[in-house]
Protein backbone atom coordinates (compact mmCIF):
# COMPACT_ATOMS: atom_id res chain seq x y z
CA UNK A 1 0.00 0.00 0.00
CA UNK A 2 2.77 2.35 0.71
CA UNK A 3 4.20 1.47 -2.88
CA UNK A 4 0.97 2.95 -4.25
CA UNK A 5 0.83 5.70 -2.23
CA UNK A 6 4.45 6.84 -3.32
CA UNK A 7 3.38 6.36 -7.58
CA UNK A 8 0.08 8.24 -6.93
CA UNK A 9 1.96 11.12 -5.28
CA UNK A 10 4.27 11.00 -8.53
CA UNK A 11 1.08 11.43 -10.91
CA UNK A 12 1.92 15.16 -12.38
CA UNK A 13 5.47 14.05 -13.69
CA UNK A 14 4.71 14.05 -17.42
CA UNK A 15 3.30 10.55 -18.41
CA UNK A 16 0.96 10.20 -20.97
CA UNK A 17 -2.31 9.29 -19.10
CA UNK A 18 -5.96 7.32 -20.26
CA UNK A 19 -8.86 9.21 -19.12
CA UNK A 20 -11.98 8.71 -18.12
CA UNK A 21 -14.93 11.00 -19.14
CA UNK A 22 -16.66 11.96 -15.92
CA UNK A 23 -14.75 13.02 -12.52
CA UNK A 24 -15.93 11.24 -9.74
CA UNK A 25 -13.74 13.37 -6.66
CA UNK A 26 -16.41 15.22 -4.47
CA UNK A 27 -16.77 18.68 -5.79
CA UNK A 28 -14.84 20.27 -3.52
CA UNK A 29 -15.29 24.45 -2.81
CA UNK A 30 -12.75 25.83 -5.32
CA UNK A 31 -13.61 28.78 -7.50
CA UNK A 32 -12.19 28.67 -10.97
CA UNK A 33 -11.55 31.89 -12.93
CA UNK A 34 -14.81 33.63 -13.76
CA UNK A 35 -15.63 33.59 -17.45
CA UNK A 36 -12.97 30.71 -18.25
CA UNK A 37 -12.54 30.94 -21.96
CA UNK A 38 -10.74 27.80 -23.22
CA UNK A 39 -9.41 28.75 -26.16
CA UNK A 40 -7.22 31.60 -24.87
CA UNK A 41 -5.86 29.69 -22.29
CA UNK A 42 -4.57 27.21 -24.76
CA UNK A 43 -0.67 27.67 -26.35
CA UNK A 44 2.65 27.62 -24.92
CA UNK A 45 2.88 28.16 -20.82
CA UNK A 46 6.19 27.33 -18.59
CA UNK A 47 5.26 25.61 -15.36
CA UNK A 48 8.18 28.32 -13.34
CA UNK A 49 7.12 27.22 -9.64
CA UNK A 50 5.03 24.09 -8.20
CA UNK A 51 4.18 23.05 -4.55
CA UNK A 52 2.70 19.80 -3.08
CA UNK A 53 1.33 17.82 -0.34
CA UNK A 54 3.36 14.73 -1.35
CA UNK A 55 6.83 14.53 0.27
CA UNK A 56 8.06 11.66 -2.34
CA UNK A 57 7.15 14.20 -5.19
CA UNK A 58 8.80 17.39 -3.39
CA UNK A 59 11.97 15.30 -3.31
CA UNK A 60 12.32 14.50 -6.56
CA UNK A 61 11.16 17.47 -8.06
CA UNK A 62 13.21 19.50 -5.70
CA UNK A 63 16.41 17.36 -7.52
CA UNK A 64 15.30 18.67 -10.64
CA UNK A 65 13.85 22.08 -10.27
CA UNK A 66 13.78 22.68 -14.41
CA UNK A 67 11.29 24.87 -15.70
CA UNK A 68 8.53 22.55 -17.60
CA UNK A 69 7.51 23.66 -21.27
CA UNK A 70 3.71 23.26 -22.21
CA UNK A 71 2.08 23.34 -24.91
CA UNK A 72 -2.06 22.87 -24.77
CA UNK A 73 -4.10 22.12 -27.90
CA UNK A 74 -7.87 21.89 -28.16
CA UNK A 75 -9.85 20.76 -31.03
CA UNK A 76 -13.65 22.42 -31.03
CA UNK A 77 -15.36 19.68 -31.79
CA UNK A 78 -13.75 17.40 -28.95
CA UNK A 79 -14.35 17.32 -25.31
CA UNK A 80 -10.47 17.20 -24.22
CA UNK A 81 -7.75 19.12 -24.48
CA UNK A 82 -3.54 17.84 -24.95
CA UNK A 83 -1.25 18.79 -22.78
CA UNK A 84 2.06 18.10 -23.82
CA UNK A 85 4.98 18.76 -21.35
CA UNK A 86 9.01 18.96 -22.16
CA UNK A 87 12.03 19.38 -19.55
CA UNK A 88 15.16 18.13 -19.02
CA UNK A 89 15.75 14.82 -17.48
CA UNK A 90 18.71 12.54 -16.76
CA UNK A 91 20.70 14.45 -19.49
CA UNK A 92 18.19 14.82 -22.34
CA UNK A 93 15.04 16.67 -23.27
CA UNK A 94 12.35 14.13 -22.27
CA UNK A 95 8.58 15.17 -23.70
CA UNK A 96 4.97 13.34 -22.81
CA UNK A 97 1.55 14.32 -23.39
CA UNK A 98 -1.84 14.51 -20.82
CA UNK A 99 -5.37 14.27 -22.00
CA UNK A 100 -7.49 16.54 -19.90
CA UNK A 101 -10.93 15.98 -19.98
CA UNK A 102 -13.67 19.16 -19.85
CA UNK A 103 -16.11 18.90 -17.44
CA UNK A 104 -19.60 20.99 -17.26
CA UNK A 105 -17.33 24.21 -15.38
CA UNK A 106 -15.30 26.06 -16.80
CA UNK A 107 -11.98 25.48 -15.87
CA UNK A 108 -11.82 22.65 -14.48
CA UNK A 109 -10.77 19.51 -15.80
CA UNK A 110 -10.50 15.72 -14.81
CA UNK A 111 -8.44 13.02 -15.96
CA UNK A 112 -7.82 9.02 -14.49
CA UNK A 113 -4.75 7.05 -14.21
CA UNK A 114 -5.65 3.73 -15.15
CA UNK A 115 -2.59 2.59 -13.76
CA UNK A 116 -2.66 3.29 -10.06
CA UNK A 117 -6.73 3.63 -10.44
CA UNK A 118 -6.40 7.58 -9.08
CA UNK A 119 -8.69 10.36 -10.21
CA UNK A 120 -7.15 14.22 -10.66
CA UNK A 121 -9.29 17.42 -10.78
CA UNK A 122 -7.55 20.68 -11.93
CA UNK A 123 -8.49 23.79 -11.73
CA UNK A 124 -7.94 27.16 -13.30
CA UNK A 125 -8.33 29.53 -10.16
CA UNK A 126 -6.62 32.63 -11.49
CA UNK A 127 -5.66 33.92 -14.84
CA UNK A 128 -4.62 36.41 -17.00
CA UNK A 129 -4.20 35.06 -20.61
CA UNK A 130 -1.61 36.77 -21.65
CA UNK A 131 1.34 36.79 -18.81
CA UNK A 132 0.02 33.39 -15.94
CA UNK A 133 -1.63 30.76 -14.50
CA UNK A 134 -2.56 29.43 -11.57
CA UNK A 135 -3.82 25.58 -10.85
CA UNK A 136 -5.01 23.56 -7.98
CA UNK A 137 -4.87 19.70 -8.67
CA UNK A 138 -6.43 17.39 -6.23
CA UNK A 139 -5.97 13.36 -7.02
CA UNK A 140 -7.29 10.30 -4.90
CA UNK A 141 -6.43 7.03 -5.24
CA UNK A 142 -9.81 4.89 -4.83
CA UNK A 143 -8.13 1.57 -3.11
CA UNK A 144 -6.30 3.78 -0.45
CA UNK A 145 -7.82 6.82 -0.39
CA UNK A 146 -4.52 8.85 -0.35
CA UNK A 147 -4.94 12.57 -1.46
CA UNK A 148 -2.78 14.73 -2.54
CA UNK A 149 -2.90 18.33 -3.36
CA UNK A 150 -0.69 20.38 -5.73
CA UNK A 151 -0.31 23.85 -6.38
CA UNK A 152 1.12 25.39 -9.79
CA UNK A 153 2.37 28.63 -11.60
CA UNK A 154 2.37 28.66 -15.18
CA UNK A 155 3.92 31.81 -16.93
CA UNK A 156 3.56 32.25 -20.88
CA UNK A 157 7.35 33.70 -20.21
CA UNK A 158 10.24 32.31 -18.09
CA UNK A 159 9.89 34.10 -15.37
CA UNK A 160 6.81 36.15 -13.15
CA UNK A 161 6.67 38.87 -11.31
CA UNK A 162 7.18 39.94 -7.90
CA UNK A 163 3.47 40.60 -7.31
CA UNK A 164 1.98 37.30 -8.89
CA UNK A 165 4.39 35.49 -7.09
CA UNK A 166 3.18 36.94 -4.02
CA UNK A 167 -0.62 36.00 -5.12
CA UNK A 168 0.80 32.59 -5.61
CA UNK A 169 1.98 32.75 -1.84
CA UNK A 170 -1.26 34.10 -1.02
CA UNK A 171 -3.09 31.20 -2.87
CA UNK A 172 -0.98 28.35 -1.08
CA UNK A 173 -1.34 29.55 1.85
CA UNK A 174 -5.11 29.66 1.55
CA UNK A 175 -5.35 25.70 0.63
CA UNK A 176 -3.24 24.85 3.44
CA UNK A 177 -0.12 24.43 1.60
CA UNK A 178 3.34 25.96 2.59
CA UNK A 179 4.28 28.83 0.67
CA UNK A 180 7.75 28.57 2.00
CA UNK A 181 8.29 25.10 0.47
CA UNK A 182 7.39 26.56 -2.87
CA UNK A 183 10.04 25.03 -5.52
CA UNK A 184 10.92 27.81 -7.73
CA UNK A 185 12.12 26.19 -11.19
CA UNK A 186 15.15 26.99 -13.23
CA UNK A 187 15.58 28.01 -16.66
CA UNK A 188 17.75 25.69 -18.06
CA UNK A 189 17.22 26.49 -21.91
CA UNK A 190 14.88 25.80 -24.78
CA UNK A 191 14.01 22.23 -24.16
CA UNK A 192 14.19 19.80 -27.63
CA UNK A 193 12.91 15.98 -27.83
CA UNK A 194 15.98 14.12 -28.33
CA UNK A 195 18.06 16.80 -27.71
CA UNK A 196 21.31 16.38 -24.91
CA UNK A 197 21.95 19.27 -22.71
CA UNK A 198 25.39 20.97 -22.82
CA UNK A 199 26.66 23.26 -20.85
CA UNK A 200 28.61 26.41 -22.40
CA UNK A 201 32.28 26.47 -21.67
CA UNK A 202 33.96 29.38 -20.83
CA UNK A 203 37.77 29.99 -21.68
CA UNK A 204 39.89 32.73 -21.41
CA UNK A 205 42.74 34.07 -24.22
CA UNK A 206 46.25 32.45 -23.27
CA UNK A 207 49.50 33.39 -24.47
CA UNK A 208 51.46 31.48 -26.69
CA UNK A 209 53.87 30.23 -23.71
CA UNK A 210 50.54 29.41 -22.08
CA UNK A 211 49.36 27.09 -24.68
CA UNK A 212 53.09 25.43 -25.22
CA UNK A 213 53.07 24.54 -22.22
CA UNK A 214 49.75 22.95 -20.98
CA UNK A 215 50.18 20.76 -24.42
CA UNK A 216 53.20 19.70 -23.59
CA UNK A 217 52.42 18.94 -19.79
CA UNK A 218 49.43 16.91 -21.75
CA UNK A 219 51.90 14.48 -23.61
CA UNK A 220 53.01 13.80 -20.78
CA UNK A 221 50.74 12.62 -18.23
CA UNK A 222 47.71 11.81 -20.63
CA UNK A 223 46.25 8.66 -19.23
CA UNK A 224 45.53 5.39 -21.18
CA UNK A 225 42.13 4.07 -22.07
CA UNK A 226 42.81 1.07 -18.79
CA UNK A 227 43.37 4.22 -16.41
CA UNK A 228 40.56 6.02 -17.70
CA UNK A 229 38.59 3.08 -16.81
CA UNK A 230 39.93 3.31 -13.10
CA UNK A 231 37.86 5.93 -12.66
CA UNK A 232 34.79 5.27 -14.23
């Protein structure tokens, strides 16, 4: 049961996910943003800060505090929207996709993890199209009846401001969360599929004498493949 509880807690990582159609979680008291219009809050968002009620998903997210590309995409005649997250990961550019179904509020959506048999509302509580986002998520998994509750900032930019971060605060706070163990993510580049991250090597102009000499000192103590290997 434990086992469970930690996967569940580890639902918003960026699998792809089967839904259901219908959310069963108890309708809790959480205002969305009044007159929700879908189709503007579609596009390209960057998750920039994120804070839970599961411990197992703090940790791990708190080893890899990357700022999370999004891209939503709605077709009209559907009743779901795509989510597709990117962000680096063990070395690479990693990308999956959610499908978020809409429900009869605006601004709220449901989906189910078939796998660990959990149910997740989200919710759109504040908004402004054009510069961030805030979301609640709530998930419970039906055998144990864990719950977990998560707390997100999108930004269409890299970075917010000062004063939405505070409203973030504000809005953690206010669902019993800890505003102080907000994670705060880092911009670690343009994030693409496939692609390995490098980091950008500095070097300074050296002298002739300079360079003579570090190539010779190379010659000379350059290891072999079997001590490379030492070290490995």
């Amino acid at each position: 049961m434990q086992r469970a509880g930690i996967l569940v807690c580890l639902l918003f990582t960026g699998s792809a996910w089967i839904l259901h159609a219908v959310p069963v979680l108890p309708d809790p008291l959480i205002l969305t943003q009044e007159n929700f219009d879908l189709g503007r809050f579609m596009g390209r968002w960057y998750e920039v800060a994120v804070v839970s009620t599961c411990p197992h998903y703090m940790q791990r997210k708190r080893g890899n505090p990357v700022i999370v590309a999004l891209e939503l995409q709605h077709v009209a005649s559907e009743s779901n929207f795509t989510m597709t997250a990117a962000s680096f990961r063990n070395g690479s550019c990693k990308q999956a996709s959610t499908s978020y179904a809409l429900t009869t509020t605006p601004g709220r959506f449901f989906h189910h993890v078939t796998r660990f048999e959990a149910d997740v509302d989200s919710f759109v509580v504040h908004l402004s199209y054009d510069e961030y986002a805030m979301m609640l998520q709530l998930s419970i998994e039906k055998p144990s009846g864990n719950k977990t509750t998560t707390a997100r900032l999108y930004s269409r930019t890299t970075s917010v401001s000062a004063a939405v971060l505070d409203d973030f605060k504000a809005l953690v706070r206010k669902h019993r969360l800890s505003d102080g163990a907000i994670i705060m993510n880092q911009n670690k580049g343009e994030c693409v599929p496939g692609e390995q991250v490098t980091q950008p090597v500095t070097t300074q102009p050296q002298s002739h004498d300079t360079k003579r000499r570090k190539r010779n000192a190379a010659l000379r103590v350059a290891p072999t493949q079997d001590e490379d290997a030492r070290h490995v």
